[in-house]
Protein backbone atom coordinates (compact mmCIF):
# COMPACT_ATOMS: atom_id res chain seq x y z
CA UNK A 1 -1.52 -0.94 13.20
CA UNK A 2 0.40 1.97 12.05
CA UNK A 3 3.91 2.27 11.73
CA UNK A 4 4.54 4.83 14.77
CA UNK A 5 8.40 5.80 13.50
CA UNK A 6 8.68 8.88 11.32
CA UNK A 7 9.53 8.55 7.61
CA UNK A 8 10.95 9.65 4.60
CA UNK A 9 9.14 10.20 1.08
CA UNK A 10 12.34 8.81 -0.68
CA UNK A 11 12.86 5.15 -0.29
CA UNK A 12 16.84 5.59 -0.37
CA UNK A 13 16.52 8.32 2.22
CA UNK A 14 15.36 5.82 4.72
CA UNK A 15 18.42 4.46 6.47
CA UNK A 16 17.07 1.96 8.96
CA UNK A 17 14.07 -0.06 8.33
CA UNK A 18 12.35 -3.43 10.25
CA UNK A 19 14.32 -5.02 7.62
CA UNK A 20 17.58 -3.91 7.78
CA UNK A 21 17.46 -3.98 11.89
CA UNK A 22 16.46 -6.95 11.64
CA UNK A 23 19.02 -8.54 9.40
CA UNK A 24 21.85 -5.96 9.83
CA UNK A 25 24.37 -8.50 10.29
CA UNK A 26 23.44 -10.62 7.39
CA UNK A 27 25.54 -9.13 4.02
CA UNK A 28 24.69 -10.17 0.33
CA UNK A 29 27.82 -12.33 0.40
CA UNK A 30 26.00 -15.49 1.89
CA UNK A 31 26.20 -18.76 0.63
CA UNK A 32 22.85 -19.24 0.47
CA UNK A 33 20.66 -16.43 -1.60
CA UNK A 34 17.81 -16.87 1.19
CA UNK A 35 20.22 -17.20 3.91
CA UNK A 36 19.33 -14.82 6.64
CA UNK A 37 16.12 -14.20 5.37
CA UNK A 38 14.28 -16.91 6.08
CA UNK A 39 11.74 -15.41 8.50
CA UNK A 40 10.57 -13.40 5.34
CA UNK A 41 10.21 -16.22 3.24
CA UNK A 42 7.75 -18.55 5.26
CA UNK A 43 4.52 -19.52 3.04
CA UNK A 44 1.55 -17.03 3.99
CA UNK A 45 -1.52 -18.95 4.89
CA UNK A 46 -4.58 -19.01 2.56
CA UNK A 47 -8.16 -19.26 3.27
CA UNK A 48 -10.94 -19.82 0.79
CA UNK A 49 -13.81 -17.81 1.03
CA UNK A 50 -17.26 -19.01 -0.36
CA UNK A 51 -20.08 -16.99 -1.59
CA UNK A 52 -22.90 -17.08 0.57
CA UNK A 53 -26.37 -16.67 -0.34
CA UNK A 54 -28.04 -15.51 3.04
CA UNK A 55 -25.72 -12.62 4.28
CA UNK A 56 -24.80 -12.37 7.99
CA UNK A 57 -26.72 -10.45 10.23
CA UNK A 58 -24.72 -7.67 11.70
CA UNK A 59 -25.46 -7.52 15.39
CA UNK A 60 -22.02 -8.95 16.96
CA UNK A 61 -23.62 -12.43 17.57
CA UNK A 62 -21.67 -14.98 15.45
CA UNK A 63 -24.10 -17.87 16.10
CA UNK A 64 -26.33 -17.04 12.95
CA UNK A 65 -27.07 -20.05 10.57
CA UNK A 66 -25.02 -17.66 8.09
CA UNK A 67 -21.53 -18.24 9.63
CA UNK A 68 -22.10 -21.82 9.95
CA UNK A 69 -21.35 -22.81 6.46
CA UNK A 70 -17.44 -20.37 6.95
CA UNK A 71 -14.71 -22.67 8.73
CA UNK A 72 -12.57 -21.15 11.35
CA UNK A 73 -9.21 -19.78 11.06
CA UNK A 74 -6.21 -21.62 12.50
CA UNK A 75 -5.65 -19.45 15.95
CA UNK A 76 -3.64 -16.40 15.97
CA UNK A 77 0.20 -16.88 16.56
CA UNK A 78 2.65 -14.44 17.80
CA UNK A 79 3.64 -11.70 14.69
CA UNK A 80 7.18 -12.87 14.55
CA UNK A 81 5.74 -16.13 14.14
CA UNK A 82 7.17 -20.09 15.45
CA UNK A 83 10.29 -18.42 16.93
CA UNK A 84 8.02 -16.51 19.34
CA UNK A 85 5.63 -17.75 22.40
CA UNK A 86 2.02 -18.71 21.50
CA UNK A 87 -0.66 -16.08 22.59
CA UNK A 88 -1.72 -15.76 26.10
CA UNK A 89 -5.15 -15.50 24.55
CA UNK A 90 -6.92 -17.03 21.68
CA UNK A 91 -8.53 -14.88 18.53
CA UNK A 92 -9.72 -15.93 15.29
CA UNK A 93 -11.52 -15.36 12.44
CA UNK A 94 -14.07 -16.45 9.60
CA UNK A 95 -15.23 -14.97 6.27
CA UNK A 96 -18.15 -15.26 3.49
CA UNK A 97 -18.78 -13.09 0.73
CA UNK A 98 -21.47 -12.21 -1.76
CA UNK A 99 -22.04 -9.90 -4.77
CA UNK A 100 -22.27 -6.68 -2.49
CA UNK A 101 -19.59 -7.60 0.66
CA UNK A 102 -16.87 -9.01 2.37
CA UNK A 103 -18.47 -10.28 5.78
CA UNK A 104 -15.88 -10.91 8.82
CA UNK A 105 -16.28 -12.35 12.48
CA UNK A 106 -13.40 -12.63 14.84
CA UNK A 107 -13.77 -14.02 18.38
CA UNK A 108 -11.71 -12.54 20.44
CA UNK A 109 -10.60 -14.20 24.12
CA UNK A 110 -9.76 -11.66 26.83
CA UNK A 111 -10.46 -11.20 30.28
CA UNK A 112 -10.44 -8.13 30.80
CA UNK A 113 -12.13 -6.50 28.42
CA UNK A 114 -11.52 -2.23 28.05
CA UNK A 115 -11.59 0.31 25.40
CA UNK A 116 -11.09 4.40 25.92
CA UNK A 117 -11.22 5.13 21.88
CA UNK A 118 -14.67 6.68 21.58
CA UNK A 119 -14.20 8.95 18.15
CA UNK A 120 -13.83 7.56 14.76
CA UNK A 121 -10.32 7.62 13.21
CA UNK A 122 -9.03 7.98 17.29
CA UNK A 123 -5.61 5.99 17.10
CA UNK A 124 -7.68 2.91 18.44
CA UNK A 125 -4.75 0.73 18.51
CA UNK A 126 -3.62 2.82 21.39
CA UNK A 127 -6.46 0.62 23.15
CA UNK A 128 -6.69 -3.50 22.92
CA UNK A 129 -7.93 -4.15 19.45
CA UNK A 130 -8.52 -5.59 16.42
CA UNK A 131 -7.24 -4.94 12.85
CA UNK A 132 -7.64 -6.11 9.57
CA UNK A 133 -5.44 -5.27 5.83
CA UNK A 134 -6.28 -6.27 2.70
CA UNK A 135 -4.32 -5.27 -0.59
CA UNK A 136 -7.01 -6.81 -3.40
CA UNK A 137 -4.17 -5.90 -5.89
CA UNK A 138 -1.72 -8.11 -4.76
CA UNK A 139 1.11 -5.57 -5.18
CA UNK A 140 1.92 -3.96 -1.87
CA UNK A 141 0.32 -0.77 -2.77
CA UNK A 142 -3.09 0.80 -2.16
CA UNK A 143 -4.12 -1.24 0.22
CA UNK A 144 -6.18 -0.93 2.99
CA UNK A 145 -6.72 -0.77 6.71
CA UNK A 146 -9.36 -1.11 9.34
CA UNK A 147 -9.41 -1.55 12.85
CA UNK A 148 -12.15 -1.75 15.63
CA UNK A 149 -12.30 -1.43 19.81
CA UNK A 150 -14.30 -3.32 22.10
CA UNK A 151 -16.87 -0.71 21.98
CA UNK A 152 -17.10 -0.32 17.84
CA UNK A 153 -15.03 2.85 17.71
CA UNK A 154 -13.45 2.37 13.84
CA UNK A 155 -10.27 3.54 12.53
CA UNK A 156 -10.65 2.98 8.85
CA UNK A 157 -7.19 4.47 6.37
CA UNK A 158 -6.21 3.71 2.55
CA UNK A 159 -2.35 3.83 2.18
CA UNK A 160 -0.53 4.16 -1.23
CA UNK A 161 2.66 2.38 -0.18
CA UNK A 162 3.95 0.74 2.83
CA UNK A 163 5.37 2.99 5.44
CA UNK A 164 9.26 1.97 4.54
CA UNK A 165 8.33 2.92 1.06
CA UNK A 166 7.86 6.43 1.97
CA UNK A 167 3.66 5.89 2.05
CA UNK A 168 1.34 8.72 3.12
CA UNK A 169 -1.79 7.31 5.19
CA UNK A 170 -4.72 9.33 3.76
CA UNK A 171 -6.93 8.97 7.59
CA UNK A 172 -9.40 10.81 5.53
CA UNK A 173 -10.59 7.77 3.33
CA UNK A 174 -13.49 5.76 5.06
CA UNK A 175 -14.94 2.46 3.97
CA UNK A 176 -18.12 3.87 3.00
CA UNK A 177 -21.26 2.29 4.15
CA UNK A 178 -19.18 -0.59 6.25
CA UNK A 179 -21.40 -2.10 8.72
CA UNK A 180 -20.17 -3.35 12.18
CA UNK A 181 -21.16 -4.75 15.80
CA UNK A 182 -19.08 -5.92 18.97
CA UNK A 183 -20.60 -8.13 21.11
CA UNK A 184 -18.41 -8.51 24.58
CA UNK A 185 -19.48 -11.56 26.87
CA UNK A 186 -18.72 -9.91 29.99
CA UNK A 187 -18.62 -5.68 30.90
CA UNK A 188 -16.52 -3.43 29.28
CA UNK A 189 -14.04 -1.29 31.63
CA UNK A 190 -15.29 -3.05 34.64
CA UNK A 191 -11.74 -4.50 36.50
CA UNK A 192 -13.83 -5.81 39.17
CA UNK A 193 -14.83 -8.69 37.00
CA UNK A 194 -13.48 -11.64 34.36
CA UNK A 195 -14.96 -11.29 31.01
CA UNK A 196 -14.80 -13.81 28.20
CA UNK A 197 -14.10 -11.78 25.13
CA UNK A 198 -15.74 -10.34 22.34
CA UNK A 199 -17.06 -10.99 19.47
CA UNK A 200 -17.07 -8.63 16.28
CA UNK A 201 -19.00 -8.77 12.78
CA UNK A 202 -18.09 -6.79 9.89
CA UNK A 203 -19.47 -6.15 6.52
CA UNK A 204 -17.66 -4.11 3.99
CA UNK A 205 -18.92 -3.15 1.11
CA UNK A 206 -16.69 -4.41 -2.04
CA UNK A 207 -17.09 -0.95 -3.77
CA UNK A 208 -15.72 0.52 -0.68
CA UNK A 209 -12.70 -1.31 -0.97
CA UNK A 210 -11.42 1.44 -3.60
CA UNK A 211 -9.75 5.01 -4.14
CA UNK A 212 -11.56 6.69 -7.33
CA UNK A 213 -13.08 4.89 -9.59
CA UNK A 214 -10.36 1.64 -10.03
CA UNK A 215 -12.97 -0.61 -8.05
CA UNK A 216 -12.04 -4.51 -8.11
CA UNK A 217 -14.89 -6.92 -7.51
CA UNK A 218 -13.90 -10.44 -7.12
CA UNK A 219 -15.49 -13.46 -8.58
CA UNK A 220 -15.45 -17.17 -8.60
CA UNK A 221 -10.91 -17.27 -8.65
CA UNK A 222 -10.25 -14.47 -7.46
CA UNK A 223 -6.90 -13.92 -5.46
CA UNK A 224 -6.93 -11.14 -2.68
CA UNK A 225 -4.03 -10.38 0.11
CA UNK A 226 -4.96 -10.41 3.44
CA UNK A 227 -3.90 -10.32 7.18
CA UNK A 228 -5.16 -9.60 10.51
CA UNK A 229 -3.76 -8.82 13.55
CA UNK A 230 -5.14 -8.23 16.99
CA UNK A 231 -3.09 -5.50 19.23
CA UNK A 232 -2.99 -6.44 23.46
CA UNK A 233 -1.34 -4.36 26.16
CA UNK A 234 -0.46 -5.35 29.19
CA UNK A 235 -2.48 -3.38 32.16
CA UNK A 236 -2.64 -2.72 35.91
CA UNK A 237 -5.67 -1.39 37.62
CA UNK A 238 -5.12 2.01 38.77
CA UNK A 239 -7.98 4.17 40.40
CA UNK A 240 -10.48 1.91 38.89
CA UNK A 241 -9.32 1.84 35.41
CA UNK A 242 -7.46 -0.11 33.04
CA UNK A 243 -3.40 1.99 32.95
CA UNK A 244 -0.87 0.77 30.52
CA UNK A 245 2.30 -1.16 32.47
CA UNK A 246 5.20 0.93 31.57
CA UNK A 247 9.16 0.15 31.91
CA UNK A 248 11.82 2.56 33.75
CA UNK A 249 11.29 5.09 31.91
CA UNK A 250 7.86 5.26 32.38
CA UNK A 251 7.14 4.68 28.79
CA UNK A 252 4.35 2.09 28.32
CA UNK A 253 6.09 -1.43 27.51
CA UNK A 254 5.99 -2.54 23.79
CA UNK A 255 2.47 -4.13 22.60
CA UNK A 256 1.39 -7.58 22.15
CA UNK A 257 0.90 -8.40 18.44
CA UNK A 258 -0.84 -11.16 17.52
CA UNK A 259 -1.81 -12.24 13.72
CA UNK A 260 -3.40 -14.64 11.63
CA UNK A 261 -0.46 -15.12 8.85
CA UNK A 262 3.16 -14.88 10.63
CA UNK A 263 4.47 -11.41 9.46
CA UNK A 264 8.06 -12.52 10.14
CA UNK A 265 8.94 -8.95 11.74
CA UNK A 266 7.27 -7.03 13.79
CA UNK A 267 5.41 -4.72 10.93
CA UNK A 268 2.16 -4.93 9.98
CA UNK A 269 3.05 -3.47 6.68
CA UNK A 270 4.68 -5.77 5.06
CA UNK A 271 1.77 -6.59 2.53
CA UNK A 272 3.85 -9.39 0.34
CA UNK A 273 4.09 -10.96 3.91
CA UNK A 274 0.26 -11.24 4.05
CA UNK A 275 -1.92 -14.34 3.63
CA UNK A 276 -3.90 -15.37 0.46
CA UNK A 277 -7.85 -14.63 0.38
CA UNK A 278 -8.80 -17.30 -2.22
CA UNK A 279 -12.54 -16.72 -3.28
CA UNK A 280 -14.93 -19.34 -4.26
CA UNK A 281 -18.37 -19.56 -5.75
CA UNK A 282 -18.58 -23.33 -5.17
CA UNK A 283 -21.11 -24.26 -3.26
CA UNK A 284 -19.65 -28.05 -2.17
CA UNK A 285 -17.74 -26.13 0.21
CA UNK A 286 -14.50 -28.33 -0.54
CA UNK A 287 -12.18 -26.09 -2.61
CA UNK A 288 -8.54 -25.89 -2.30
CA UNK A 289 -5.73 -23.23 -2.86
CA UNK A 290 -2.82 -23.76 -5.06
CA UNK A 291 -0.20 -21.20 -4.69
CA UNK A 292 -0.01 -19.56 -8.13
CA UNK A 293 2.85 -20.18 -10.08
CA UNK A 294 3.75 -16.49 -10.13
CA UNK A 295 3.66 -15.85 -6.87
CA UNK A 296 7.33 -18.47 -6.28
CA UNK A 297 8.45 -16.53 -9.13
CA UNK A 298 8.13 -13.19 -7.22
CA UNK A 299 9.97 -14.55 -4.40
CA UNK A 300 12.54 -13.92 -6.23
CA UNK A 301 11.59 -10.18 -6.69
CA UNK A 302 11.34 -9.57 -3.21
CA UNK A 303 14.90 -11.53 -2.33
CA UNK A 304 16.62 -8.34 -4.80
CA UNK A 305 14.57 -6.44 -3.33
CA UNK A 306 15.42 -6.85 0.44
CA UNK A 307 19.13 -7.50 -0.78
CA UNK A 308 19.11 -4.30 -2.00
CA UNK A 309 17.80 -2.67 0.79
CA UNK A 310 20.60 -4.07 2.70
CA UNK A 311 23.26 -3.21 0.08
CA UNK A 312 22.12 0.30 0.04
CA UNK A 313 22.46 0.50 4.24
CA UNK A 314 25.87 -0.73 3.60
CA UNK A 315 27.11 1.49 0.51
CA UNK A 316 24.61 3.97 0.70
CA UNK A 317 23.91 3.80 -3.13
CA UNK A 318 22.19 1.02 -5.09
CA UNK A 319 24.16 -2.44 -6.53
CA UNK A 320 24.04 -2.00 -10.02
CA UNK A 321 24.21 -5.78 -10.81
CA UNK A 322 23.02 -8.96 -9.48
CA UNK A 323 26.60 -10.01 -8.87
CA UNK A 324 27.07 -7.47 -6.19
CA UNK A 325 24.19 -9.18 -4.29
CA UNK A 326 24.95 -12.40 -4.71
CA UNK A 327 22.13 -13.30 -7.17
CA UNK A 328 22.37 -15.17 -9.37
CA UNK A 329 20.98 -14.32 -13.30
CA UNK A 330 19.32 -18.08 -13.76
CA UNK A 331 17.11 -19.67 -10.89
CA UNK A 332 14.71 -22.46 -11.31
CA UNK A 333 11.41 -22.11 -9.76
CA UNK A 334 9.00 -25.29 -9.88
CA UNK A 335 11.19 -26.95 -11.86
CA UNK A 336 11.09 -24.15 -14.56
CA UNK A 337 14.21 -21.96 -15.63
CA UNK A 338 13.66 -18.20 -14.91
CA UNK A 339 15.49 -15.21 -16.10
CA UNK A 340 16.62 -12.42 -13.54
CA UNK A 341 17.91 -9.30 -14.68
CA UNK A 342 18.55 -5.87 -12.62
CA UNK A 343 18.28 -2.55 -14.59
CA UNK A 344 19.67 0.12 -11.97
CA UNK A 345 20.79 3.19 -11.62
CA UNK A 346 22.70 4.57 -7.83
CA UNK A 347 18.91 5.77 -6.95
CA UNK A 348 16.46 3.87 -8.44
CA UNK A 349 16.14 -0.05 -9.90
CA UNK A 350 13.66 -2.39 -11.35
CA UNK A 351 14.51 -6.06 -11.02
CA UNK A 352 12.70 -8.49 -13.59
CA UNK A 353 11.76 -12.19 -13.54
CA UNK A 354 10.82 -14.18 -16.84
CA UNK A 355 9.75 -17.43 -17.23
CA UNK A 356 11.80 -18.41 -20.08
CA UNK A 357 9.16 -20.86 -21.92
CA UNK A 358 5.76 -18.23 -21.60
CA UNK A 359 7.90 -15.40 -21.57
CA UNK A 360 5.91 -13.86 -19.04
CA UNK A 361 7.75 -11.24 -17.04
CA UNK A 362 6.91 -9.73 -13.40
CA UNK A 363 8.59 -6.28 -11.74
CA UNK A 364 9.42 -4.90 -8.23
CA UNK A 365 11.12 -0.98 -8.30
CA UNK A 366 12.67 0.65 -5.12
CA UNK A 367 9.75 1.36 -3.70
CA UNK A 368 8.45 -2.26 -3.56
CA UNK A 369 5.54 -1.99 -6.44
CA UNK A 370 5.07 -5.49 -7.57
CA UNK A 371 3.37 -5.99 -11.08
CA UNK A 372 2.91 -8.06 -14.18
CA UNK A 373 4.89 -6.34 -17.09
CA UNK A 374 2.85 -5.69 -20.28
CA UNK A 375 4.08 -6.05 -23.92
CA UNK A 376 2.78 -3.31 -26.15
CA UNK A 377 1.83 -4.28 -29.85
């Protein structure tokens, strides 16, 4: 789903963000350094994904001996997560891979099943849909973003940075040669009638997943990021048709959003929020993901960085020291001491974590790149 609010190229330009509304009252002088934040610090779910040697036939029917061997998805929660009522309907989802694609089915409950979006790249969210991101970096930037109607219309985009980062959608990419099929159990745009859902397959190729030439491919231990969400708007029948509810004002009211992973917020594009695609080659079926050690460091990361987001609503410049967000320089994580330090300027920052026995360090800047820091010989 795309962020709808306007935005600014420059992070520190931005004054209000989902962040900072949400947490407005909460200043860096807590007790507690995660105090306030906890509905951005909930573990993302993980799913292991195993290589399949017969590929999926793409024809919306999810029945195929194919998907058989791909376990289900835990059922799709409200995006706020816990703190918010379960889904009126249920959605979820399964994935395989092999050497040429990622392959995804989602079954999707829904009664009344409609869809207006008829033209690729249409806005099809502006419809009941269903949406999937995946960042196969793993560092909040150039990730990707697909979503799909009852009726197959696609609106595929590649993003740079997250919205509140100041990205630029490019709507012009495409995931080249992605195949896809609905099937709806039921009739589409019919009110006079109770459908059961749909069902959607989708294959996208690997190479696809890329802007230039910087193409990942997983194998066996590979670590992608990964969420889906699933947009639903509540409807009258007027004149025959499926019309939007709307409040006083005659705007329609605020959309459903349900996801797989709990964003915390109500913002799609939050990519450190997403869940962990764990691929597998093993052919037992009974592997397990272990949250990488690197990834608690990095909580870390993302604690200055949200602190600072907060300072700068505040102050309207950038702390310039840990201290002023109520950091501390030494945190353990698993049981190992890490260093944090802060290098800042009133504009800009870059906040490091090293583990003090491997010495290996990880980054966030202002604009929320994550990344492993390199030593040069």
């Amino acid at each position: 789903m795309i962020n709808k609010a306007p935005f600014k190229r420059h992070f520190f330009v931005s004054v209000i963000t989902a962040v900072t509304f949400l947490l407005c009252p909460f200043i860096a002088k807590a007790q507690s350094e995660f105090k306030g934040l906890e509905n951005l610090f909930t573990t993302p779910l993980s799913y292991v994904i195993y290589h399949t040697n017969k590929a999926p036939v793409i024809d919306g029917d999810i029945n195929d001996n194919a998907w058989k061997q791909a376990a289900w998805t835990t059922d799709f929660v409200d995006i706020e997560g816990d703190s918010k009522p379960k889904p009126t309907y249920q959605t979820k989802v399964k994935m395989l891979w092999d050497d040429s694609c990622l392959y995804i089915a989602a079954q999707i409950q829904e009664p009344n099943v409609w869809a207006y979006k008829t033209h690729h790249d249409d806005i099809v969210y502006h419809d009941n849909d269903f949406e999937f991101f995946i960042d196969p970096n793993n560092t909040t930037h150039q990730y990707f973003e697909i979503e799909i109607n009852p009726i197959n219309t696609i609106f595929d985009l590649f993003l740079n940075s997250p919205y509140r980062d100041g990205g630029n959608p490019l709507t012009t990419w495409d995931a080249k040669s992605m195949r896809s099929a609905v099937k709806v159990e039921g009739t589409v745009n019919k009110p006079s009638d109770t459908d059961k859902g749909w069902t959607v397959e989708i294959a996208v190729p690997l190479r696809s997943l890329a802007v230039g030439d910087h193409v990942r491919i997983p194998h066996d231990g590979t670590t992608w990021r990964i969420n889906f969400s699933r947009v639903e708007w509540d409807t009258n029948v007027k004149d025959g048709k499926y019309v939007k509810q709307t409040d006083t004002s005659g705007r329609p009211k605020p959309e459903h959003n349900w996801v797989w992973s709990p964003q915390g917020v109500i913002n799609m594009h939050f990519p450190e929020r997403w869940g962990y695609l764990f691929f597998s080659d093993n052919s037992s079926g009974n592997t397990t993901f272990t949250m990488p050690y690197s990834e608690d460091q990095k909580r870390y990361l993302w604690l200055i960085y949200y602190h600072e987001r907060m300072y700068y609503n505040e102050h309207h410049a950038i702390a310039l020291n840990l201290k002023d967000l109520g950091i501390s320089e030494q945190v353990t994580v698993d049981g190992k001491p890490n260093q944090l330090v802060l290098e800042a300027t009133p504009h800009q920052f870059m906040a490091l974590i090293t583990d003090e026995a491997d010495h290996i360090t990880y980054t966030i800047n202002q604009e929320g790149l994550v990344q492993q820091l390199l030593e040069h010989n």
